[in-house]
PDB file of N, CA and C in Angstrom:
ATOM      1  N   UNK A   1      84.495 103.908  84.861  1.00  0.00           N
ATOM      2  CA  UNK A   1      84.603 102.642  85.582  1.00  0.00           C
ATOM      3  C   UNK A   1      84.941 102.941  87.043  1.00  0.00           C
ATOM      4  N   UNK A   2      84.166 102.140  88.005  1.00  0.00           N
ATOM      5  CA  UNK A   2      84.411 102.517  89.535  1.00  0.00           C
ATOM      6  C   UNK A   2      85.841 102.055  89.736  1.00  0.00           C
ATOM      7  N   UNK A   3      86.241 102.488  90.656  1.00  0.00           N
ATOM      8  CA  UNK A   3      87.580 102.379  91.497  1.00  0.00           C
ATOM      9  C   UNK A   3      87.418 100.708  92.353  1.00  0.00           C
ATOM     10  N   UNK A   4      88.124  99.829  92.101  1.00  0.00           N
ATOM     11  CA  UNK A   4      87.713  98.658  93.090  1.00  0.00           C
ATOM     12  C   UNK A   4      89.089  98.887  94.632  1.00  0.00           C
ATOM     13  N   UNK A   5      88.365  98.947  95.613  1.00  0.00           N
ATOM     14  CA  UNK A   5      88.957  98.796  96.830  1.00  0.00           C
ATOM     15  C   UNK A   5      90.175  97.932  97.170  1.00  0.00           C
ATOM     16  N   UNK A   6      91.061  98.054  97.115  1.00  0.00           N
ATOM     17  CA  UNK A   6      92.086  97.298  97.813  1.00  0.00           C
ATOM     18  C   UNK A   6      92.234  96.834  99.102  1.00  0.00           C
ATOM     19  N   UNK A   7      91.827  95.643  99.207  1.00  0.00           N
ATOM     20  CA  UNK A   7      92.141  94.800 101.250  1.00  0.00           C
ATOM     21  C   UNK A   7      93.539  94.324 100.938  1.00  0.00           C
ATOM     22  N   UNK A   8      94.566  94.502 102.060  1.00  0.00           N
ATOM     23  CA  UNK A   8      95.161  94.288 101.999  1.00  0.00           C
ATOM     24  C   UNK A   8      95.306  92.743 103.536  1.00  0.00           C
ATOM     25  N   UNK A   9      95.808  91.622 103.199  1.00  0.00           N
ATOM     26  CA  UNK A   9      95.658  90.208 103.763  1.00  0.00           C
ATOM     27  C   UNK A   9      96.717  90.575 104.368  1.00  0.00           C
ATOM     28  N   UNK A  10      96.940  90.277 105.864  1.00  0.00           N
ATOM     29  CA  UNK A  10      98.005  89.421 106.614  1.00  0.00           C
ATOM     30  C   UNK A  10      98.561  88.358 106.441  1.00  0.00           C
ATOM     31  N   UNK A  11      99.703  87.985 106.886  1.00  0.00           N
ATOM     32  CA  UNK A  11     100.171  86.286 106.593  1.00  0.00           C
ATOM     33  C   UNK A  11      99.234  85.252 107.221  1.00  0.00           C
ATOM     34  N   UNK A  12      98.562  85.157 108.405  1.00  0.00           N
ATOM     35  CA  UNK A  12      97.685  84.334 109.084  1.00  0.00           C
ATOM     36  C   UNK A  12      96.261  84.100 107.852  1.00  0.00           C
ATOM     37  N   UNK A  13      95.840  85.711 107.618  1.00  0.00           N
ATOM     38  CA  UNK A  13      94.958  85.752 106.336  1.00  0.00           C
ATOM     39  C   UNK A  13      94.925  84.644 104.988  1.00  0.00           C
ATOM     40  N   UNK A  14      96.103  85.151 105.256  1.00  0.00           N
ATOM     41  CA  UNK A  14      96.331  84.496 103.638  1.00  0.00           C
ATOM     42  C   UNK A  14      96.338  82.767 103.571  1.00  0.00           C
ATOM     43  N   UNK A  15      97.506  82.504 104.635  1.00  0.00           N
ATOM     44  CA  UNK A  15      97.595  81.129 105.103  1.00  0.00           C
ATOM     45  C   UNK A  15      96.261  80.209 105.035  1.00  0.00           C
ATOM     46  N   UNK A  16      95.422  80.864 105.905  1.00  0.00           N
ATOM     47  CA  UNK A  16      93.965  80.409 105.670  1.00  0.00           C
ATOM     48  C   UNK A  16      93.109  80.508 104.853  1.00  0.00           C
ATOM     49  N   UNK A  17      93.529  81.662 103.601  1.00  0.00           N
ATOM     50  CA  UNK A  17      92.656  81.880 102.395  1.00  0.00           C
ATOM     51  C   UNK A  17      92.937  80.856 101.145  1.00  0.00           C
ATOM     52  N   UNK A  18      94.503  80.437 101.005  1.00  0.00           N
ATOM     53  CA  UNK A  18      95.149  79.819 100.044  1.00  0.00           C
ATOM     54  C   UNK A  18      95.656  78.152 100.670  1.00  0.00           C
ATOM     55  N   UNK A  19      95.293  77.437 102.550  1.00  0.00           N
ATOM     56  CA  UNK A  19      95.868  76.272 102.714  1.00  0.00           C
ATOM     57  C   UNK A  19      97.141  76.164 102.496  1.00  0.00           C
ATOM     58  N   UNK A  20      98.107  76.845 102.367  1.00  0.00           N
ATOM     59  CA  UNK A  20      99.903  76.634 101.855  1.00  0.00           C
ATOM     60  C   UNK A  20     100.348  77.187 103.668  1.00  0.00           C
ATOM     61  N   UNK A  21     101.318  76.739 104.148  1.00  0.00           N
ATOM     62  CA  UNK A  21     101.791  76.820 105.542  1.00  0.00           C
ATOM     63  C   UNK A  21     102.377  77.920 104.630  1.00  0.00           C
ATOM     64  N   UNK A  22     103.193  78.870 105.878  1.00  0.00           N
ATOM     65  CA  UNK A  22     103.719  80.107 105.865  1.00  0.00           C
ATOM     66  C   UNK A  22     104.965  80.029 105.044  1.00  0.00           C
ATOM     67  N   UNK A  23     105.652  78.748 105.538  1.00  0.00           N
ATOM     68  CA  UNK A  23     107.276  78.385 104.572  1.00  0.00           C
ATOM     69  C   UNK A  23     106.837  77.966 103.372  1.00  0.00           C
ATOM     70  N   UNK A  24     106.203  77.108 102.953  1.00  0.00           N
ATOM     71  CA  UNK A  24     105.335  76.903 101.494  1.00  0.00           C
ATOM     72  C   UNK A  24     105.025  78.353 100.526  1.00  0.00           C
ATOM     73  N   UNK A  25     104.394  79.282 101.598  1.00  0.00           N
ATOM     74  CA  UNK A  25     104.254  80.809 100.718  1.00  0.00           C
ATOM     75  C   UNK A  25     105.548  81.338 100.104  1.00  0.00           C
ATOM     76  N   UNK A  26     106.283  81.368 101.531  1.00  0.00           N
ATOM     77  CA  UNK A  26     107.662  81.963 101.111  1.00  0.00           C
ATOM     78  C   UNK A  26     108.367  81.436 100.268  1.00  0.00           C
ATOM     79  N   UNK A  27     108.802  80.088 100.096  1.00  0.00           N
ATOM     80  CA  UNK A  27     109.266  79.144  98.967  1.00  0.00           C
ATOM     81  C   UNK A  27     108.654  79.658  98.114  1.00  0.00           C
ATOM     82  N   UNK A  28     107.670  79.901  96.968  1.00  0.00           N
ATOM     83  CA  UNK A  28     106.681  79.989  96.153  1.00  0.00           C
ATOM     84  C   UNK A  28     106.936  81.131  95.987  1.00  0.00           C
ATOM     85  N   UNK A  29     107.099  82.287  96.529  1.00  0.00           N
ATOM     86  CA  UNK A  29     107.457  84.136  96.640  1.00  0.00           C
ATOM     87  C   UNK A  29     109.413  84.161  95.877  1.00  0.00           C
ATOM     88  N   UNK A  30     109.779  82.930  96.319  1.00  0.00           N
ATOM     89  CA  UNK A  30     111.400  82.911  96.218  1.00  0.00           C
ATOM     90  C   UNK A  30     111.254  82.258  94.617  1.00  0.00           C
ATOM     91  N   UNK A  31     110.008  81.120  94.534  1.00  0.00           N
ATOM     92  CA  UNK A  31     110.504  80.679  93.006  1.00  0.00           C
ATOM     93  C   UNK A  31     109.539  81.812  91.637  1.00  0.00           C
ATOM     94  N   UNK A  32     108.544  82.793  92.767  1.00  0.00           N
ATOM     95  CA  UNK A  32     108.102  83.501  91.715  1.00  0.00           C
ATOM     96  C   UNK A  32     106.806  82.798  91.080  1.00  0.00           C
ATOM     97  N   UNK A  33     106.281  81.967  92.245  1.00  0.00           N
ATOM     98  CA  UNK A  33     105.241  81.376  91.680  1.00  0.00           C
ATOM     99  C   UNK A  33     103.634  81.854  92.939  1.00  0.00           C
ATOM    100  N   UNK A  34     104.106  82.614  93.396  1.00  0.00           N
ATOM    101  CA  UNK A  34     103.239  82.764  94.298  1.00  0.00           C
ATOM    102  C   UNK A  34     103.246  84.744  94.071  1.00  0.00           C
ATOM    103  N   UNK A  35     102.178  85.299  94.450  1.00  0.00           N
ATOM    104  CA  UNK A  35     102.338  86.680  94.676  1.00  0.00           C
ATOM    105  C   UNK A  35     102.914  87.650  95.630  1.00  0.00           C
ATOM    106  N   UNK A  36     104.061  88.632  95.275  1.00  0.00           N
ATOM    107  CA  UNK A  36     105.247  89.198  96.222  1.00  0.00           C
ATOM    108  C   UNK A  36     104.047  89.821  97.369  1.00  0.00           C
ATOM    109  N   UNK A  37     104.649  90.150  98.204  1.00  0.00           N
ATOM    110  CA  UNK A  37     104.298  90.716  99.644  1.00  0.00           C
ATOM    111  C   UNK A  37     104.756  92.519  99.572  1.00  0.00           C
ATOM    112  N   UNK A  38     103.724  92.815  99.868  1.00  0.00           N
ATOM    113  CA  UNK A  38     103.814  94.561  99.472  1.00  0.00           C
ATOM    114  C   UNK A  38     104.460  94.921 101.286  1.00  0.00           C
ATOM    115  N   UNK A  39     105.222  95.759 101.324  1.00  0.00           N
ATOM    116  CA  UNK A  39     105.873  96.160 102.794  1.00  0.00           C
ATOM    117  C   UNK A  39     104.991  97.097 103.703  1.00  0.00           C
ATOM    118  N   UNK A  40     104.321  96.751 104.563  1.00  0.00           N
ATOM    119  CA  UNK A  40     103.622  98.148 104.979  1.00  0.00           C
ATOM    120  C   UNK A  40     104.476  98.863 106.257  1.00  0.00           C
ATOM    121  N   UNK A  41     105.580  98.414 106.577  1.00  0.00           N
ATOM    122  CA  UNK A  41     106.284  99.180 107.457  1.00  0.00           C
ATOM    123  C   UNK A  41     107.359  98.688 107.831  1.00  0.00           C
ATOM    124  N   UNK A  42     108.589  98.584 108.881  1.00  0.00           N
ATOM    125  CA  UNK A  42     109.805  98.392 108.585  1.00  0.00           C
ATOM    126  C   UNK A  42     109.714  96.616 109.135  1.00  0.00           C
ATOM    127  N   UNK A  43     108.504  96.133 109.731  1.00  0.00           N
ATOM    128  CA  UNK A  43     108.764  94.948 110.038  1.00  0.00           C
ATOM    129  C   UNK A  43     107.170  93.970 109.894  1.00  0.00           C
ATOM    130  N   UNK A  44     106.629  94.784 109.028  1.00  0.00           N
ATOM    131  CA  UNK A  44     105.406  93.977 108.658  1.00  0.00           C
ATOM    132  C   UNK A  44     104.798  93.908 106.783  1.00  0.00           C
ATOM    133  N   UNK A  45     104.462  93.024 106.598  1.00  0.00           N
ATOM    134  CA  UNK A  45     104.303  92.725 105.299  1.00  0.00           C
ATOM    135  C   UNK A  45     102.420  92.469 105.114  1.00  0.00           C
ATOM    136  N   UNK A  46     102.294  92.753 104.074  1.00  0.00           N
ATOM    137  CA  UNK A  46     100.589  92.121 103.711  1.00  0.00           C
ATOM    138  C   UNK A  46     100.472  92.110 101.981  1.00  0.00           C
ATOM    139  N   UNK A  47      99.822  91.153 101.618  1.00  0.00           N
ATOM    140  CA  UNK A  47      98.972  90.698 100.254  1.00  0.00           C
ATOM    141  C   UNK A  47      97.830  91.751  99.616  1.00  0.00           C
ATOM    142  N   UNK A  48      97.781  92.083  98.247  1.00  0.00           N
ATOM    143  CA  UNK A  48      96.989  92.305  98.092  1.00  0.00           C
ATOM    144  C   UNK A  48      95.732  91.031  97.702  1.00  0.00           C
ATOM    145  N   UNK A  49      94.562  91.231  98.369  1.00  0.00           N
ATOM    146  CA  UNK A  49      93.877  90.235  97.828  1.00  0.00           C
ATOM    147  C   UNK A  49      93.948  89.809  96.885  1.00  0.00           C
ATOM    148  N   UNK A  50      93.207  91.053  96.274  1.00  0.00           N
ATOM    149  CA  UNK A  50      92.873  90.739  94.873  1.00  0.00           C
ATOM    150  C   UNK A  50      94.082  89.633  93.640  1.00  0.00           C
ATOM    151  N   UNK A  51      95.198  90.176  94.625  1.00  0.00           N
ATOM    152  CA  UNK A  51      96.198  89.101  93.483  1.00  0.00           C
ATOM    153  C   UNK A  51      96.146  87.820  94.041  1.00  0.00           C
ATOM    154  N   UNK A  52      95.841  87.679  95.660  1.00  0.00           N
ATOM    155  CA  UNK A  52      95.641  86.197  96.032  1.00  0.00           C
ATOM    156  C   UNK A  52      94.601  85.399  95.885  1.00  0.00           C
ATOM    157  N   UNK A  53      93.107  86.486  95.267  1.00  0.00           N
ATOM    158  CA  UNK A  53      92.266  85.629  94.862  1.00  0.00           C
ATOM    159  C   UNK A  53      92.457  85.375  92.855  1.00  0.00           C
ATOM    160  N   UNK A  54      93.466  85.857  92.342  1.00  0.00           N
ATOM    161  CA  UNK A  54      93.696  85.532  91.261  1.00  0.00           C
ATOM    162  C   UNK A  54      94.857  84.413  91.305  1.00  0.00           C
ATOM    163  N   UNK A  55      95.559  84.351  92.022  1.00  0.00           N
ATOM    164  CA  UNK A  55      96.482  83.339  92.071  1.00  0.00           C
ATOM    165  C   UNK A  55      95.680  81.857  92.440  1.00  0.00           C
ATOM    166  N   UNK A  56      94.332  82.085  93.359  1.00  0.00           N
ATOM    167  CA  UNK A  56      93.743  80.845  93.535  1.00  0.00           C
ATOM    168  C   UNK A  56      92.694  80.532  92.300  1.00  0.00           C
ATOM    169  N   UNK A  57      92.226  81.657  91.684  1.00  0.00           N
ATOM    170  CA  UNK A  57      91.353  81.294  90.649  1.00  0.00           C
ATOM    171  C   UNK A  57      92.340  80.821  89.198  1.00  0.00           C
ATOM    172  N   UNK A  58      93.829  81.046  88.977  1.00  0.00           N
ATOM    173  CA  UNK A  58      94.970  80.297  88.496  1.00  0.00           C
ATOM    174  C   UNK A  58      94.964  79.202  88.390  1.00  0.00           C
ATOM    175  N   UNK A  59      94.880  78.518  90.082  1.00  0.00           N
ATOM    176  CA  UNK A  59      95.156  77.318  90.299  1.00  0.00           C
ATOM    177  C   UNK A  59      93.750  76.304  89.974  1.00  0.00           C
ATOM    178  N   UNK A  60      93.063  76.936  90.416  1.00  0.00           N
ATOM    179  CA  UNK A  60      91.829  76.494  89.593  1.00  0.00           C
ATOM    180  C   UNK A  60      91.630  75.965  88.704  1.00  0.00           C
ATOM    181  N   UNK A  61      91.668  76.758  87.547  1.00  0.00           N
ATOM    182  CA  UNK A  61      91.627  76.592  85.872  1.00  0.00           C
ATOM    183  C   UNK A  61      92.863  75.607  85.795  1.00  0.00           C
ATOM    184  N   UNK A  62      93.828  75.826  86.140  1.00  0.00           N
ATOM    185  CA  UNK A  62      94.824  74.768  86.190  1.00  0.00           C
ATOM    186  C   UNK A  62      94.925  73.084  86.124  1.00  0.00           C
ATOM    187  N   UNK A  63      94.103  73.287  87.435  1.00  0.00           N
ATOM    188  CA  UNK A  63      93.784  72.115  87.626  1.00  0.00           C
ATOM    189  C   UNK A  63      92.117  71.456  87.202  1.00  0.00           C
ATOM    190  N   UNK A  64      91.536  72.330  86.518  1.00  0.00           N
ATOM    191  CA  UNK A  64      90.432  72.580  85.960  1.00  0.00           C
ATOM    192  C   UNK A  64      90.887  71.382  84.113  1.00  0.00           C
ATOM    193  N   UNK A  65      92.210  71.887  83.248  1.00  0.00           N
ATOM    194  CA  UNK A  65      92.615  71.170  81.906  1.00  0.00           C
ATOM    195  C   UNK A  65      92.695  70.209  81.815  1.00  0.00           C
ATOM    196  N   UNK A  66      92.432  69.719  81.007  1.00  0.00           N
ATOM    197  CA  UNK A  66      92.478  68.284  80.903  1.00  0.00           C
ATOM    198  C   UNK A  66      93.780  68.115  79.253  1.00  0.00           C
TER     199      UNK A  66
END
Protein backbone atom coordinates (compact mmCIF):
# COMPACT_ATOMS: atom_id res chain seq x y z
CA UNK A 1 0.00 0.00 0.00
CA UNK A 2 1.43 3.54 -1.04
CA UNK A 3 2.48 5.93 1.63
CA UNK A 4 -0.26 8.91 1.56
CA UNK A 5 1.50 12.42 1.95
CA UNK A 6 0.92 14.48 4.85
CA UNK A 7 0.01 18.59 4.26
CA UNK A 8 0.23 20.02 7.06
CA UNK A 9 -2.73 23.37 7.33
CA UNK A 10 -2.02 26.67 9.03
CA UNK A 11 -4.60 28.34 11.27
CA UNK A 12 -5.71 30.92 8.39
CA UNK A 13 -5.85 27.38 6.27
CA UNK A 14 -7.89 25.74 8.24
CA UNK A 15 -10.21 28.67 9.29
CA UNK A 16 -11.10 28.81 5.66
CA UNK A 17 -11.22 25.05 5.04
CA UNK A 18 -13.71 24.25 8.06
CA UNK A 19 -15.79 28.23 8.33
CA UNK A 20 -15.29 28.05 12.43
CA UNK A 21 -13.43 31.61 13.47
CA UNK A 22 -10.07 30.89 15.14
CA UNK A 23 -11.70 31.09 18.96
CA UNK A 24 -14.51 28.60 17.80
CA UNK A 25 -11.40 26.10 16.76
CA UNK A 26 -9.76 26.60 19.95
CA UNK A 27 -12.97 26.14 22.09
CA UNK A 28 -13.64 22.81 20.15
CA UNK A 29 -9.58 21.67 20.63
CA UNK A 30 -10.36 22.52 24.62
CA UNK A 31 -13.78 20.41 24.53
CA UNK A 32 -12.02 17.66 22.36
CA UNK A 33 -14.33 17.98 19.66
CA UNK A 34 -12.29 19.38 17.08
CA UNK A 35 -8.69 17.94 15.96
CA UNK A 36 -5.42 18.80 18.36
CA UNK A 37 -2.80 21.06 16.63
CA UNK A 38 0.57 19.23 16.04
CA UNK A 39 3.59 21.91 17.26
CA UNK A 40 5.98 22.63 14.51
CA UNK A 41 8.24 24.89 16.52
CA UNK A 42 8.41 26.87 19.74
CA UNK A 43 5.72 29.40 18.55
CA UNK A 44 3.87 27.96 15.62
CA UNK A 45 1.26 25.28 15.32
CA UNK A 46 -0.38 23.43 12.07
CA UNK A 47 -3.25 20.64 11.30
CA UNK A 48 -2.89 17.69 9.78
CA UNK A 49 -5.27 17.74 6.88
CA UNK A 50 -6.11 14.71 6.53
CA UNK A 51 -7.73 14.75 10.14
CA UNK A 52 -9.43 18.13 9.16
CA UNK A 53 -10.84 16.70 6.14
CA UNK A 54 -12.17 13.79 8.33
CA UNK A 55 -13.50 15.93 10.96
CA UNK A 56 -15.53 17.77 8.07
CA UNK A 57 -16.57 14.57 6.35
CA UNK A 58 -17.87 13.72 10.38
CA UNK A 59 -19.84 16.59 10.29
CA UNK A 60 -21.29 15.70 7.24
CA UNK A 61 -22.70 12.30 7.85
CA UNK A 62 -23.83 13.92 10.97
CA UNK A 63 -25.81 16.11 9.75
CA UNK A 64 -26.46 13.82 6.82
CA UNK A 65 -29.07 11.18 9.89
CA UNK A 66 -32.11 11.45 10.09
Amino acid sequence: MAEQSQRILRLPAVVAQVGLSRATIYKRIKEGSFPKQIQLGLRSAGWLESEVNDWIAQRINDSRRI
